[in-house]
C-alpha atoms as a PDB file:
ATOM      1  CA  UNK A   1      -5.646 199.238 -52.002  1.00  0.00           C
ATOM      2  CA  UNK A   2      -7.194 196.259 -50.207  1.00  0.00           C
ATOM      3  CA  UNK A   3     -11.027 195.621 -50.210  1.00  0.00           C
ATOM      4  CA  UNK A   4     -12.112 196.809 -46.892  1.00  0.00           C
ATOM      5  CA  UNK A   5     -14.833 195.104 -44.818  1.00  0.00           C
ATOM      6  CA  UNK A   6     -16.793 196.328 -41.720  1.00  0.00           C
ATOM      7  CA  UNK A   7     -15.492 194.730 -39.154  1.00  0.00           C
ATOM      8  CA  UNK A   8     -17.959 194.216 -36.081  1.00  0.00           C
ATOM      9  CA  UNK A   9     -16.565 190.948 -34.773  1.00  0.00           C
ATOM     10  CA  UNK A  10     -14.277 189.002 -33.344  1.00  0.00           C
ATOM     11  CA  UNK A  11     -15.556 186.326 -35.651  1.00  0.00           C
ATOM     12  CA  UNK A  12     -15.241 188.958 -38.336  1.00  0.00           C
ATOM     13  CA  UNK A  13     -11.564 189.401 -38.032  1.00  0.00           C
ATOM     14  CA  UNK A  14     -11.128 185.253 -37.469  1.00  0.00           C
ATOM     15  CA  UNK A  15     -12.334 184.872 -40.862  1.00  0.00           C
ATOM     16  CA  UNK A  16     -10.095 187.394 -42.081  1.00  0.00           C
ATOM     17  CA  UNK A  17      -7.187 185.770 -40.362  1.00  0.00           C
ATOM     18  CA  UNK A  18      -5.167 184.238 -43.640  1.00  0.00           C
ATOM     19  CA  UNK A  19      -4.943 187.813 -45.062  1.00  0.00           C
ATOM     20  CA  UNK A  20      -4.095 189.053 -41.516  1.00  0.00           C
ATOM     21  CA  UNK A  21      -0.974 186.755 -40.619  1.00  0.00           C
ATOM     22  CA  UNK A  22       0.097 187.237 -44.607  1.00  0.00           C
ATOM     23  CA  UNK A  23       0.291 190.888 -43.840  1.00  0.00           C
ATOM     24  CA  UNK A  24       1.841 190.428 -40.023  1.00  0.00           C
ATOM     25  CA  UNK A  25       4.584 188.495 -41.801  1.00  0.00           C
ATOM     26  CA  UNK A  26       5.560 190.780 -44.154  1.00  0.00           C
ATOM     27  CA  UNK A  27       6.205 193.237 -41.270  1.00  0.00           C
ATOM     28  CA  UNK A  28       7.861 190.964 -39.487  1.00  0.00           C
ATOM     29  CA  UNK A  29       5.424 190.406 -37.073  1.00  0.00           C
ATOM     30  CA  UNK A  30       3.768 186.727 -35.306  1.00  0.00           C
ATOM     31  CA  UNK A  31       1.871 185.971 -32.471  1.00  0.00           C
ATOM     32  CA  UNK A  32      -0.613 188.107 -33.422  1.00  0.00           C
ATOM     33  CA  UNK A  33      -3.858 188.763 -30.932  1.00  0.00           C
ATOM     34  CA  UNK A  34      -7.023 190.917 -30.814  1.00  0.00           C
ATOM     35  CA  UNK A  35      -7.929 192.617 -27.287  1.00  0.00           C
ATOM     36  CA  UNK A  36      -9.811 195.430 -26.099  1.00  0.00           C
ATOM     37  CA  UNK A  37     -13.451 196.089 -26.528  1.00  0.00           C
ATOM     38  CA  UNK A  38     -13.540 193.735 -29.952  1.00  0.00           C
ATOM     39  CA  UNK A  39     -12.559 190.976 -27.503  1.00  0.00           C
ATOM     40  CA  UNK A  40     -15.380 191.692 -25.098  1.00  0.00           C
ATOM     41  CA  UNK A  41     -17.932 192.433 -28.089  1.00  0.00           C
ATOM     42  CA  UNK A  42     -18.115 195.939 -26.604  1.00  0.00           C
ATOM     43  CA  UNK A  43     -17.392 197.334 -30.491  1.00  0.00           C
ATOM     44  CA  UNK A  44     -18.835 200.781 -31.279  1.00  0.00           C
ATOM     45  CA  UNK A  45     -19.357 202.503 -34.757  1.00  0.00           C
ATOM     46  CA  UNK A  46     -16.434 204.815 -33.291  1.00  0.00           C
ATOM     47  CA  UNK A  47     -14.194 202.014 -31.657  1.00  0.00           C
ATOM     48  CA  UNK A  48     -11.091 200.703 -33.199  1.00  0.00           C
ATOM     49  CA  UNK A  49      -9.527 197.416 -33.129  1.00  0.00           C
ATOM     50  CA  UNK A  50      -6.436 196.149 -30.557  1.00  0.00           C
ATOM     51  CA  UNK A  51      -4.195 194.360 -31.721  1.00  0.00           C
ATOM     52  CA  UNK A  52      -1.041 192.572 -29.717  1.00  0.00           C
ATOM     53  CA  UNK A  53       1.586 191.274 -31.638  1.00  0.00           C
ATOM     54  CA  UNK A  54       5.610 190.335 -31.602  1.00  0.00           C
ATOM     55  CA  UNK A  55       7.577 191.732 -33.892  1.00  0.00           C
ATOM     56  CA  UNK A  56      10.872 189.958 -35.029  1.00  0.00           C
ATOM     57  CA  UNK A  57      13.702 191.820 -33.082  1.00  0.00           C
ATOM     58  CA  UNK A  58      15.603 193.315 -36.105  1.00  0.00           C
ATOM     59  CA  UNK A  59      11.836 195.004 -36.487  1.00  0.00           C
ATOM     60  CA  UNK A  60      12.011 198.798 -37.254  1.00  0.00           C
ATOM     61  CA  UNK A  61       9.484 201.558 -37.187  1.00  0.00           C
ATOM     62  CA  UNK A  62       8.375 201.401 -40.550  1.00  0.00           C
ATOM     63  CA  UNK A  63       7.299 197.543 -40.267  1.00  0.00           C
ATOM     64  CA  UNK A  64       5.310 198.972 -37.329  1.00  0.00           C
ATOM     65  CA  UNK A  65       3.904 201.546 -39.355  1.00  0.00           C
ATOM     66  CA  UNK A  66       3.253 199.397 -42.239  1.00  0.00           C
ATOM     67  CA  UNK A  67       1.286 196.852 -40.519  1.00  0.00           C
ATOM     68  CA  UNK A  68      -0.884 199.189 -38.557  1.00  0.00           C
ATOM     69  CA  UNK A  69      -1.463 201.060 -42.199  1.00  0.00           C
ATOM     70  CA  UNK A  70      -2.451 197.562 -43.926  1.00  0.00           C
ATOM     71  CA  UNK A  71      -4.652 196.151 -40.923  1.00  0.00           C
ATOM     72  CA  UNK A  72      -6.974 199.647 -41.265  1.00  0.00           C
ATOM     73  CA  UNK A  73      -7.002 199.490 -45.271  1.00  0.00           C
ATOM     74  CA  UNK A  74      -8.124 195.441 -44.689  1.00  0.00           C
ATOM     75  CA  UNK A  75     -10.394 195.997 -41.964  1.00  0.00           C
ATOM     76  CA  UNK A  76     -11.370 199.119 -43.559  1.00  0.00           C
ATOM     77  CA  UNK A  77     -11.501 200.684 -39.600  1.00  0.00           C
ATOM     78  CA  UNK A  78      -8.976 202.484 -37.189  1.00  0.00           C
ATOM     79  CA  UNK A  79      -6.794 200.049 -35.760  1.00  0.00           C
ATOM     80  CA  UNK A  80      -3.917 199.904 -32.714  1.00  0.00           C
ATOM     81  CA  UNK A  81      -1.062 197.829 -33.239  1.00  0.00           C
ATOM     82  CA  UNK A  82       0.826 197.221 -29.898  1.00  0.00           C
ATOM     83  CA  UNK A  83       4.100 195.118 -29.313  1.00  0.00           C
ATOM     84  CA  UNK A  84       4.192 193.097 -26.685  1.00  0.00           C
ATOM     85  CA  UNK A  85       7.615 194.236 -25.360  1.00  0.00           C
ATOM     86  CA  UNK A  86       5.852 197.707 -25.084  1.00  0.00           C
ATOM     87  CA  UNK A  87       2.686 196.807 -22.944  1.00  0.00           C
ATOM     88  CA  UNK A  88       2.607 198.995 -19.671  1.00  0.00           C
ATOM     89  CA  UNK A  89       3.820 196.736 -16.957  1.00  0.00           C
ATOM     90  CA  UNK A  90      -0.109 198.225 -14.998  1.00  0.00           C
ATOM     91  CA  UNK A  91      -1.983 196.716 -18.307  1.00  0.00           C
ATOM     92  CA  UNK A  92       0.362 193.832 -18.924  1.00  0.00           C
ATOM     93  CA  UNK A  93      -1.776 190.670 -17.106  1.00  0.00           C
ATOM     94  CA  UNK A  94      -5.105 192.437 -18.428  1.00  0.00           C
ATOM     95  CA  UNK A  95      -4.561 192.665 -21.988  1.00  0.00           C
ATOM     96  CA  UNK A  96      -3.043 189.526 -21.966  1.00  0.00           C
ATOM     97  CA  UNK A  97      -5.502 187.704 -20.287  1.00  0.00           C
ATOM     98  CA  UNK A  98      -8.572 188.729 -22.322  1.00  0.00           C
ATOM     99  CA  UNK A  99      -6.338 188.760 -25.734  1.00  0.00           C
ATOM    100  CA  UNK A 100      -7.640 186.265 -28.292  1.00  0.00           C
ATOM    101  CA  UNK A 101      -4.828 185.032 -30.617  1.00  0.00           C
ATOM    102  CA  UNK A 102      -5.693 184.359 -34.191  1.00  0.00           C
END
């Protein structure tokens, strides 16, 4: 198991970016961004942490599944992983516009 941190910040999860994109790749995932109240330093002790990424297409479920379950052992917090392809067409221009792409 990864050594979690307490993540309060975006700056927090910046600094954790190398292990971050190391772990989107090997679930064939790029492009990855933060959003959500982390974004707008509106972070609770019971908030988790957005995250908008692309996934390669041949992507399956378990890549999904795996990233989300790495991100919360590394970050040592509750985590969202959402494709892109899947945002809401109603959300779509704001959680892209405040996403922050590490």
């Amino acid at each position: 198991m990864a050594e979690t941190a307490t993540i309060h910040t975006l700056e927090d999860i910046r600094r954790l970016r190398p292990q971050i994109m190391k772990l989107a790749r090997q679930c064939r995932a790029h492009q990855v961004s933060v959003f959500g109240s982390c974004v707008r330093g509106e972070m609770r002790a019971d908030s988790d942490i957005d995250f908008l990424v692309d996934f390669d297409e041949d992507y399956s479920l378990l890549d999904h599944a795996g990233l989300l379950v790495g991100l919360e052992d590394l970050l040592g917090c509750k985590v969202d992983v959402v494709p892109r392809k899947a945002l809401r067409p109603f959300l779509r221009d704001t959680v892209i516009s405040e996403a922050e792409e590490l």
